[in-house]
N, C-alpha and C. Protein backbone atom coordinates (compact mmCIF):
# COMPACT_ATOMS: atom_id res chain seq x y z
N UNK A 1 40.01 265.38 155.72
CA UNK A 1 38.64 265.41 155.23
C UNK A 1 37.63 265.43 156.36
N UNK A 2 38.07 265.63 157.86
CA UNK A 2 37.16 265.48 158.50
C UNK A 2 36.24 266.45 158.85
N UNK A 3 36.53 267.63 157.93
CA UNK A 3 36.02 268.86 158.42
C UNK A 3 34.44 268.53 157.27
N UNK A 4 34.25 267.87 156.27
CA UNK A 4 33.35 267.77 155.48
C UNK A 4 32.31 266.93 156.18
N UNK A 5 32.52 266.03 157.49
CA UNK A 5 31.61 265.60 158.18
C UNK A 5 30.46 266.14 158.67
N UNK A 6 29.29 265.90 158.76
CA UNK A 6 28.61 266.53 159.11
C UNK A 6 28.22 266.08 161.23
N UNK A 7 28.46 267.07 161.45
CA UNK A 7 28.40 267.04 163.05
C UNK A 7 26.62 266.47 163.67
N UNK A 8 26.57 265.30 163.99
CA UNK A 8 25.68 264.87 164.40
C UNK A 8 25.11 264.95 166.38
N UNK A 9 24.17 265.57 165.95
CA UNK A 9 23.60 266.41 167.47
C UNK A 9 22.92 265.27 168.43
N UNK A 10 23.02 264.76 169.11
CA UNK A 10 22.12 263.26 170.01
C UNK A 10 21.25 264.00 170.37
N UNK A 11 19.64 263.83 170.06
CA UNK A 11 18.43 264.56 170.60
C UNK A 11 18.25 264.25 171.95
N UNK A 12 17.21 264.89 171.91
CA UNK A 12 16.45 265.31 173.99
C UNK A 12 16.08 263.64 173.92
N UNK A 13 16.28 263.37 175.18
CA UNK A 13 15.53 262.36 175.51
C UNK A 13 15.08 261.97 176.95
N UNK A 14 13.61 261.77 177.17
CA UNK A 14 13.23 262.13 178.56
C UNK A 14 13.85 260.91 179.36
N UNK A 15 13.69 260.77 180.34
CA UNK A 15 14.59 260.22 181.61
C UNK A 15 13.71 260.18 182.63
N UNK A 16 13.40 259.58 183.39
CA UNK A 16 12.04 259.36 184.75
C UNK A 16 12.92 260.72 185.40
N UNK A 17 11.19 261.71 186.06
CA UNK A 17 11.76 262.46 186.91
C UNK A 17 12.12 264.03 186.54
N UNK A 18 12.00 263.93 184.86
CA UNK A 18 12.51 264.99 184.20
C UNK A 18 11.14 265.62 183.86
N UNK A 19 9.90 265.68 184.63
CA UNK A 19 8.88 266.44 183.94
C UNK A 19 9.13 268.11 183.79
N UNK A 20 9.60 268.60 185.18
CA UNK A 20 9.80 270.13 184.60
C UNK A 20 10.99 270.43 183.77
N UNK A 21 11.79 270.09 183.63
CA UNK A 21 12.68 269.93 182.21
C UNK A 21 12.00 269.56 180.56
N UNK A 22 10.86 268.72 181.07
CA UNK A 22 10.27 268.74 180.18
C UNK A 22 9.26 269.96 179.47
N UNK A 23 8.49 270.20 180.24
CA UNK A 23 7.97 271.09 180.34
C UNK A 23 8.45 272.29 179.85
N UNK A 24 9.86 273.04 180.47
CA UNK A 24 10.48 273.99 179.90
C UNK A 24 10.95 274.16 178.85
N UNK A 25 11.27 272.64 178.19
CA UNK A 25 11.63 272.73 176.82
C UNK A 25 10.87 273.01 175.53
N UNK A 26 9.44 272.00 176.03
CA UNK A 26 8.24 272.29 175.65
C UNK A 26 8.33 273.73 175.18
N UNK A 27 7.88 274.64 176.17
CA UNK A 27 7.56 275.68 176.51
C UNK A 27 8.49 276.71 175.85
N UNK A 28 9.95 276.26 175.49
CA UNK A 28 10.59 276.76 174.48
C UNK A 28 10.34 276.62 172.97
N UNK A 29 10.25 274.98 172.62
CA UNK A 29 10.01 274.95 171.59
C UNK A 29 8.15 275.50 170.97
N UNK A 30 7.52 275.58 171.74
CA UNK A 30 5.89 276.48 171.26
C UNK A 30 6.72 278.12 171.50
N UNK A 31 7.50 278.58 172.05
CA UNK A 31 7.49 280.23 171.94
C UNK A 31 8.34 280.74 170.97
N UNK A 32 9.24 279.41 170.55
CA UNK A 32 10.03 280.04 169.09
C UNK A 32 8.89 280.12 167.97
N UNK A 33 8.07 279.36 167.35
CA UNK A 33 7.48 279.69 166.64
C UNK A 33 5.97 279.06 166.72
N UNK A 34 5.22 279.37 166.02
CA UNK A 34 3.77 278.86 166.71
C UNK A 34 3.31 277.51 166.26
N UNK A 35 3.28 277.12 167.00
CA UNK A 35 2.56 275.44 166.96
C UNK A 35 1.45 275.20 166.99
N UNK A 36 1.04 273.79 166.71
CA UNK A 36 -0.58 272.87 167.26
C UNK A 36 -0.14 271.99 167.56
N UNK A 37 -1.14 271.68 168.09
CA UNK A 37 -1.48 270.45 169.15
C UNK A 37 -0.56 269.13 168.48
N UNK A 38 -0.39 268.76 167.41
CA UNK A 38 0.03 267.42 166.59
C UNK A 38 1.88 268.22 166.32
N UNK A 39 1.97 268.98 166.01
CA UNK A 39 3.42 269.29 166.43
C UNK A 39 4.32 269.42 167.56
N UNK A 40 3.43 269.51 169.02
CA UNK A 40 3.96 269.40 169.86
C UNK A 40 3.57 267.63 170.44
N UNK A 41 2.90 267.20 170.14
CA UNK A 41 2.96 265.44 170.33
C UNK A 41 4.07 264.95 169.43
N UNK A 42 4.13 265.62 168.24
CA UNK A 42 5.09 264.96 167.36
C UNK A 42 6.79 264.90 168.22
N UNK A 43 7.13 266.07 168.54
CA UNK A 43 8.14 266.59 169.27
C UNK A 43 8.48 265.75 170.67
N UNK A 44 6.99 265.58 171.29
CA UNK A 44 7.04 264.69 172.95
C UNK A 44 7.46 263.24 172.28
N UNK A 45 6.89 262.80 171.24
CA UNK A 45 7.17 261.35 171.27
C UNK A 45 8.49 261.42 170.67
N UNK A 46 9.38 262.10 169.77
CA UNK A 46 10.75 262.36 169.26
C UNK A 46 11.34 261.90 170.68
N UNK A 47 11.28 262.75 171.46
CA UNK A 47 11.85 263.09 172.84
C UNK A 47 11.52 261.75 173.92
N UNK A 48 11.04 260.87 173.24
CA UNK A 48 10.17 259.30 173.74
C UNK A 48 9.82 259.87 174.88
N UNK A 49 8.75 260.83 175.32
CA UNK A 49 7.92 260.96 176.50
C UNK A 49 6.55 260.07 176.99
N UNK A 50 6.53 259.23 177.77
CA UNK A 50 5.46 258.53 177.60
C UNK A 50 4.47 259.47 177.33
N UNK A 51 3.48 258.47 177.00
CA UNK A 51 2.15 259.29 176.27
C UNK A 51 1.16 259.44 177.26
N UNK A 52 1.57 258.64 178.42
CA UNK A 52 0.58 258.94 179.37
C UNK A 52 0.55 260.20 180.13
N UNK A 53 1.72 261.25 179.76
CA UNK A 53 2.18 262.38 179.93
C UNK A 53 1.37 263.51 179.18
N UNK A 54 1.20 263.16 177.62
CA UNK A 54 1.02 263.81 177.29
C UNK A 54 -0.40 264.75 176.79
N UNK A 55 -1.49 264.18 177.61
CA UNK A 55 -2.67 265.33 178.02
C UNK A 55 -2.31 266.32 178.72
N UNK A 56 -2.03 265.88 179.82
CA UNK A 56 -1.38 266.95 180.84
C UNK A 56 -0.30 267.88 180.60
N UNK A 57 0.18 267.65 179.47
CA UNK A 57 1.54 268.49 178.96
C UNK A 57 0.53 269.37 177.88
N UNK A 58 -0.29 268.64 177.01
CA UNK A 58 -1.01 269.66 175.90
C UNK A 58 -2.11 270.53 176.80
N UNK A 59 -2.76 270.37 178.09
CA UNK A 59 -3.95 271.11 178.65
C UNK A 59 -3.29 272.24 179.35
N UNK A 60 -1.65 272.03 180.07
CA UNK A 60 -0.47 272.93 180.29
C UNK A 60 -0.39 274.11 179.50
N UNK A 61 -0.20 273.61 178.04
CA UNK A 61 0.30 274.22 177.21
C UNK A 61 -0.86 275.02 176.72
N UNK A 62 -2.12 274.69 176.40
CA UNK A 62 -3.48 275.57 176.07
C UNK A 62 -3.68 276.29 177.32
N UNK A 63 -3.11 276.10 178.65
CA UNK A 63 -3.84 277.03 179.27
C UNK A 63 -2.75 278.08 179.42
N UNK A 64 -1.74 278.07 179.18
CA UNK A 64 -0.53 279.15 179.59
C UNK A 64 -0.81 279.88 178.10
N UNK A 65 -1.43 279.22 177.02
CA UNK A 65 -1.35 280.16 175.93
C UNK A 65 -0.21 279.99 174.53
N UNK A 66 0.82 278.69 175.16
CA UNK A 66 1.53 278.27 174.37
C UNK A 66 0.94 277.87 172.76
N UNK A 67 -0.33 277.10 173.18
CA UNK A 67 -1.21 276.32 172.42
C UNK A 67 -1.92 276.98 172.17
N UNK A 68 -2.61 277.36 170.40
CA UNK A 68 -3.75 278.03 170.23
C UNK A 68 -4.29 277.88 169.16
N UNK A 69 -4.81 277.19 168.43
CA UNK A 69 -5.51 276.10 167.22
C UNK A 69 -5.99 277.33 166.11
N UNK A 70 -6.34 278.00 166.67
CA UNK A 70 -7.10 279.46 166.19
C UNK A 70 -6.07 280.23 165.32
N UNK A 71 -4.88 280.66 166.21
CA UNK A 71 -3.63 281.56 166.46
C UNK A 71 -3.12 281.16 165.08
N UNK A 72 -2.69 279.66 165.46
CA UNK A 72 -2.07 278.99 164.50
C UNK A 72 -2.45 278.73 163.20
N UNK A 73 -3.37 278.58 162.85
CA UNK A 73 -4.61 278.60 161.72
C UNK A 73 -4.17 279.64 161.01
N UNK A 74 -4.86 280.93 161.69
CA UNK A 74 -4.42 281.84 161.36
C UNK A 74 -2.87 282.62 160.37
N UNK A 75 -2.12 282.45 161.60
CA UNK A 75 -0.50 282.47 160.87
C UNK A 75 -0.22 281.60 160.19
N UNK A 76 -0.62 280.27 159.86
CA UNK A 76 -0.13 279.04 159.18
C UNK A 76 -0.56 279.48 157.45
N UNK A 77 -1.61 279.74 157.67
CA UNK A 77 -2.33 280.52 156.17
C UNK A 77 -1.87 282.05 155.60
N UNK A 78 -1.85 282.84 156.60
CA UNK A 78 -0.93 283.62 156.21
C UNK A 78 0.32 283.82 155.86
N UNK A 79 1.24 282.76 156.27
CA UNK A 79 2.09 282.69 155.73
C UNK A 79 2.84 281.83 155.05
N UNK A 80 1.69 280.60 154.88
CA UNK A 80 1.84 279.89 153.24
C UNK A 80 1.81 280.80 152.43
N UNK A 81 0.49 281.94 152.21
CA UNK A 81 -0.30 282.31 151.40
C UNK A 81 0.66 283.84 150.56
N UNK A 82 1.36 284.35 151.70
CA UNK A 82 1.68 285.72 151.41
C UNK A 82 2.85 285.37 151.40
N UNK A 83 4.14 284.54 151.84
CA UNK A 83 5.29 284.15 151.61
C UNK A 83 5.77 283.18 150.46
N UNK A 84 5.02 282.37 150.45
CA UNK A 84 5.24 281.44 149.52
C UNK A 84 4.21 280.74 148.43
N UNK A 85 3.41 281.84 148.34
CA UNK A 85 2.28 281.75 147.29
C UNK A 85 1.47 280.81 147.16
N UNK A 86 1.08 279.72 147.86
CA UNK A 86 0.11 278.73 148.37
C UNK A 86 -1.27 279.00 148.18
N UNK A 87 -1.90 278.46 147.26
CA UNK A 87 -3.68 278.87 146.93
C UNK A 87 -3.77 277.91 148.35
N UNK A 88 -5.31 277.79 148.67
CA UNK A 88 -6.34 277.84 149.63
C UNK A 88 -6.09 276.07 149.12
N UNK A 89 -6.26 275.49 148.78
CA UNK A 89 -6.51 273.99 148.42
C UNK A 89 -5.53 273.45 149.48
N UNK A 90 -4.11 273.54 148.98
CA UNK A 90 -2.81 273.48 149.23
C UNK A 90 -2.76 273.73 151.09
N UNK A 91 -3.07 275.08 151.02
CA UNK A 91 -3.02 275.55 152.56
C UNK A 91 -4.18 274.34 153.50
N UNK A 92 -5.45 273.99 153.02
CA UNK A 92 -5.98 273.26 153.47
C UNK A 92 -5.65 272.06 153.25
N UNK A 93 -4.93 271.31 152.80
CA UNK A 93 -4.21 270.29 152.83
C UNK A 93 -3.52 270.01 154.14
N UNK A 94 -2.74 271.01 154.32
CA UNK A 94 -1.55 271.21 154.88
C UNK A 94 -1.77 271.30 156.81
N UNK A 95 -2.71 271.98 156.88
CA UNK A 95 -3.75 272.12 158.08
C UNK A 95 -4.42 270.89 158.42
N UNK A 96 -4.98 270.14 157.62
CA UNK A 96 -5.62 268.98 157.67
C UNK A 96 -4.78 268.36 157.84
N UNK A 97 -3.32 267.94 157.72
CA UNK A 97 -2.56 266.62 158.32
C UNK A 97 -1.77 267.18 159.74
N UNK A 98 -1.81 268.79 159.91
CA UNK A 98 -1.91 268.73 161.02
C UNK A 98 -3.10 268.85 162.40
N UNK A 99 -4.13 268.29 161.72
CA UNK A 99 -5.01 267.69 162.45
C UNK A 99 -5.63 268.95 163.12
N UNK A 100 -5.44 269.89 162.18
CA UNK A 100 -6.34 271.38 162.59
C UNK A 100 -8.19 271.27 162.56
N UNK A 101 -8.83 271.55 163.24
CA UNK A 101 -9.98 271.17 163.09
C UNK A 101 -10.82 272.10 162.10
N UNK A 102 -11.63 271.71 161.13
CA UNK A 102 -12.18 272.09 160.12
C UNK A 102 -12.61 273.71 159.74
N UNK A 103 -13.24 273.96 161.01
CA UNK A 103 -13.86 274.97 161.34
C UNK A 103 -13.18 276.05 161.31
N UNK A 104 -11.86 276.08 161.62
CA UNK A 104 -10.74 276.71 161.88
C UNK A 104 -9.83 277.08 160.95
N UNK A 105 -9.99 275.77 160.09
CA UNK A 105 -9.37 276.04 158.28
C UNK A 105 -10.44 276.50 157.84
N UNK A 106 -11.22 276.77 157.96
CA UNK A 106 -12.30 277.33 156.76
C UNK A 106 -11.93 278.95 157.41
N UNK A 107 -12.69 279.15 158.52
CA UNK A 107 -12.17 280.51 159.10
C UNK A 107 -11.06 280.89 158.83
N UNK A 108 -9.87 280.42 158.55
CA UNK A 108 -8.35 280.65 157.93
C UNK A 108 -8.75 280.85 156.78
N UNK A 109 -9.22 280.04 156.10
CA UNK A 109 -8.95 280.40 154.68
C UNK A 109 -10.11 281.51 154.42
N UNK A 110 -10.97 281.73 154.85
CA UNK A 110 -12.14 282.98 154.41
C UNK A 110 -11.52 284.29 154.95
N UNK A 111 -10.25 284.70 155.73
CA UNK A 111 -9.84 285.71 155.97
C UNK A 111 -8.57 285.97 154.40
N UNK A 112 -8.18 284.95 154.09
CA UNK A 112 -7.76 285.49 152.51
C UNK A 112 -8.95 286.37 151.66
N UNK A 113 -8.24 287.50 151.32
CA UNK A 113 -9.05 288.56 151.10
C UNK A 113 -9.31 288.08 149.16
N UNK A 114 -10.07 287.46 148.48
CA UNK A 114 -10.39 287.52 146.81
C UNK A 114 -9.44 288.09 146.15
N UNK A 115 -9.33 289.15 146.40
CA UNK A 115 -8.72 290.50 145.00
C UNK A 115 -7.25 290.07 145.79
N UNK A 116 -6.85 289.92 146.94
CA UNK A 116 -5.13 289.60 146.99
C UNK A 116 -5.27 287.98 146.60
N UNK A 117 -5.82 287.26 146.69
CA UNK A 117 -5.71 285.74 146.10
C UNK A 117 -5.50 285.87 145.01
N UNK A 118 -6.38 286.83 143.97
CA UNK A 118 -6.18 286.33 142.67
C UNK A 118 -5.02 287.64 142.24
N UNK A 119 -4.34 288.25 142.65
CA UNK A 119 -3.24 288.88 142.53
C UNK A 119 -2.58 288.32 142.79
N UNK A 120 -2.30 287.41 143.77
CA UNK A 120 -1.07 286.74 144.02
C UNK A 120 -1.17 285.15 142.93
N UNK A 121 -2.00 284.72 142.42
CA UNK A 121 -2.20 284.05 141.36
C UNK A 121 -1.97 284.93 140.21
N UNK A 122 -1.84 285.79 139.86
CA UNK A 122 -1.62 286.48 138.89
C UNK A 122 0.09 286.73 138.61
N UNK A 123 0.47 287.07 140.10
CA UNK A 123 1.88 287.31 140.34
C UNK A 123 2.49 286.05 139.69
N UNK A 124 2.34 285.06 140.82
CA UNK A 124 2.99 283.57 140.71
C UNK A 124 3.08 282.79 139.10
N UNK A 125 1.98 283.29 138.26
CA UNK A 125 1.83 282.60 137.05
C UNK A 125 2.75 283.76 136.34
N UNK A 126 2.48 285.38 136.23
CA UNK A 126 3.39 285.99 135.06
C UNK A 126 4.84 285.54 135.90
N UNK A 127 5.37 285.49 136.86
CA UNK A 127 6.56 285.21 137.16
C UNK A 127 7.34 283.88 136.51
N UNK A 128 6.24 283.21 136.64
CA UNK A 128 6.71 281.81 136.20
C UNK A 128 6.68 281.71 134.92
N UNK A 129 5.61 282.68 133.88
CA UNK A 129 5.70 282.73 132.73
C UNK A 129 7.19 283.93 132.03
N UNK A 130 7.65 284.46 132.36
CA UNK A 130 8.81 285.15 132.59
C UNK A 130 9.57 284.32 132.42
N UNK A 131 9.94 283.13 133.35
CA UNK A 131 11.04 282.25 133.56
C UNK A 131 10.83 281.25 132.23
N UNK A 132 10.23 280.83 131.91
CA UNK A 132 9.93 279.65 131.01
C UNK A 132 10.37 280.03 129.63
N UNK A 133 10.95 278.80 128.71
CA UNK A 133 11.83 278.73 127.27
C UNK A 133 10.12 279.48 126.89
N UNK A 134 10.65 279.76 126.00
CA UNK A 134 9.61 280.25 124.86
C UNK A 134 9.01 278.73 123.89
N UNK A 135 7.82 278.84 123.79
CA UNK A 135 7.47 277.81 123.21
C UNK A 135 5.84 277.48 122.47
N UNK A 136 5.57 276.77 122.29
CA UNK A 136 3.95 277.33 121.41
C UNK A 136 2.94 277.53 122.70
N UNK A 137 1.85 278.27 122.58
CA UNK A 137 0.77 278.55 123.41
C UNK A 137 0.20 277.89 124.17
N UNK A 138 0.17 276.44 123.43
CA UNK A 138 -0.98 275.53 124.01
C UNK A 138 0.35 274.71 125.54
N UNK A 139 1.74 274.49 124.76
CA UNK A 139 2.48 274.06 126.19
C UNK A 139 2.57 274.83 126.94
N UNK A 140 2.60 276.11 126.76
CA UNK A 140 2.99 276.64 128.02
C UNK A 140 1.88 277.15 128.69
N UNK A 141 0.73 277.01 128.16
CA UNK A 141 -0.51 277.07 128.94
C UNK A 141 -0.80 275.60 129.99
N UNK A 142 -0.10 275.05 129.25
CA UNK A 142 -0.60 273.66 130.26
C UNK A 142 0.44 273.08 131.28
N UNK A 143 2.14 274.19 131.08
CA UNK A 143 2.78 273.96 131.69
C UNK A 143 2.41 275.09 133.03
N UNK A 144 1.82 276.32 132.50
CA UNK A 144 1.34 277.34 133.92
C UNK A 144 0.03 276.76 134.56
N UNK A 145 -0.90 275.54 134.06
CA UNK A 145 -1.44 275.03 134.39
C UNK A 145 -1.54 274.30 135.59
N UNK A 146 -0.78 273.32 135.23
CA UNK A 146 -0.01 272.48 136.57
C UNK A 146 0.71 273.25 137.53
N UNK A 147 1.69 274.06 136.84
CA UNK A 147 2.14 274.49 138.19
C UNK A 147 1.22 275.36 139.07
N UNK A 148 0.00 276.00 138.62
CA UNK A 148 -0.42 276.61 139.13
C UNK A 148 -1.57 276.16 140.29
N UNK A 149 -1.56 274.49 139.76
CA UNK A 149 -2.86 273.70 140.68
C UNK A 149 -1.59 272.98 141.29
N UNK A 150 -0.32 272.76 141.29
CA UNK A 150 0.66 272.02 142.12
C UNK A 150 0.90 273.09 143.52
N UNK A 151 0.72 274.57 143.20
CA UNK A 151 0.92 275.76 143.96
C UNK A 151 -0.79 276.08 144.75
N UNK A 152 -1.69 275.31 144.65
CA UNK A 152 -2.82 274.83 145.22
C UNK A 152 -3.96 275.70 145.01
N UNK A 153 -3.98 276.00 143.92
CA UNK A 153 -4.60 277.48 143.00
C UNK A 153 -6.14 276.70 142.55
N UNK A 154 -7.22 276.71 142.60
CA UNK A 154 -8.39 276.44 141.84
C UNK A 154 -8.24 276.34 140.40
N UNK A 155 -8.67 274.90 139.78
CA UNK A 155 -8.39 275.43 138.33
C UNK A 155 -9.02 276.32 137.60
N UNK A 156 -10.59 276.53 138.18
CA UNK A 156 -11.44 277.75 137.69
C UNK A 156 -10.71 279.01 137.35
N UNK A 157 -10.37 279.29 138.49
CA UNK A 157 -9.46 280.72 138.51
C UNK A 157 -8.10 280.59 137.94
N UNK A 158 -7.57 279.51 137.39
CA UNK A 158 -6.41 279.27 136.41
C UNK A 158 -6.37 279.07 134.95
N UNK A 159 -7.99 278.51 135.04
CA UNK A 159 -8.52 278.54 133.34
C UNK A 159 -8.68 279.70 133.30
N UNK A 160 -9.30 280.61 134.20
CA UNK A 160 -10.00 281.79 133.36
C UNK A 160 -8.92 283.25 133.32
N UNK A 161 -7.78 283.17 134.23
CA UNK A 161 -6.44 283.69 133.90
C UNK A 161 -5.66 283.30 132.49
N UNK A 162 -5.99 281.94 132.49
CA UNK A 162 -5.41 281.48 130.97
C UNK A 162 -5.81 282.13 130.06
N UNK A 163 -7.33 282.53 129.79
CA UNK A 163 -8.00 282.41 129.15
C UNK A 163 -8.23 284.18 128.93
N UNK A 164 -7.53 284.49 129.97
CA UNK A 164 -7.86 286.32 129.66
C UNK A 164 -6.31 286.97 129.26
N UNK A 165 -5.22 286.15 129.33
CA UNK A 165 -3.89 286.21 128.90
C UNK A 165 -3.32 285.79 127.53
N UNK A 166 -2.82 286.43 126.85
CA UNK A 166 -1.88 286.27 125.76
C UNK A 166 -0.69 285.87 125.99
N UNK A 167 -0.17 284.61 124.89
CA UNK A 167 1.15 284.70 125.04
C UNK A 167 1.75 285.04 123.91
């Protein structure tokens, strides 16, 4: 039965002396996929890097280009939004606990273009209405309801989809 074990990996852990090791790993983990600033602290303290390290590791990382608040914003919303169907609420949620600064989620979210938002709200609800038992009007209006403000959709624009749809 030992093959059903699951193989347990011992993480990075810094060591006095190891700054450019550090650094490089860093520098790996921001070029696999794009980061902010609070994901790569999250990662240094995993790795128990003192913290007194870690300005000098994030001002590193913004100036080589690793780091880019903007960049990230950007792709983070696009691809909640167009991959996994995420209204604007949701996506700003999500930005906000990674400590994205405001200005930057709003600019993210105002490059979602209207007419693909509410198409892709359109998508996400007949899909889900597709999937669902058959059942009287009023539940399954209030079951595409929820899911549709759990999927971070405005309820405005979910009442008034309700409300222009037959079931």
């Amino acid at each position: 039965m030992g093959y059903l074990k699951k193989k347990i990996s011992v993480p990075y852990q810094f060591k006095e002396g190891q700054e450019k090791e550090i650094i490089s790993k860093i520098e790996h983990f921001c070029a696999y996929t794009e980061r902010c600033e609070a994901d790569v602290i999250k990662k240094l303290k995993a790795w128990k890097v003192p913290t007194e390290l870690f300005p000098e590791i994030i001002e590193y990382l913004k100036e080589q280009k690793f780091i880019h608040e903007e960049r990230f914003g950007q792709l983070f919303t696009n691809g909640k939004f167009k991959l996994k169907g995420w209204g604007k609420q949701k996506i700003k949620v999500h930005l906000m606990s990674k400590q994205v600064n405001e200005s930057i989620i709003e600019e993210s979210l105002s490059a979602i273009e209207d007419e693909a938002y509410l198409q892709k709200l359109d998508q996400i609800l007949k899909l889900k209405l597709k999937n669902m038992k058959q059942e009287d009007s009023f539940t399954m209006k209030g079951k595409l309801y929820r899911y549709a403000l759990q999927k971070g959709y405005e309820s405005s624009l979910i009442s008034t989809w309700l409300a222009e749809n037959e079931f």
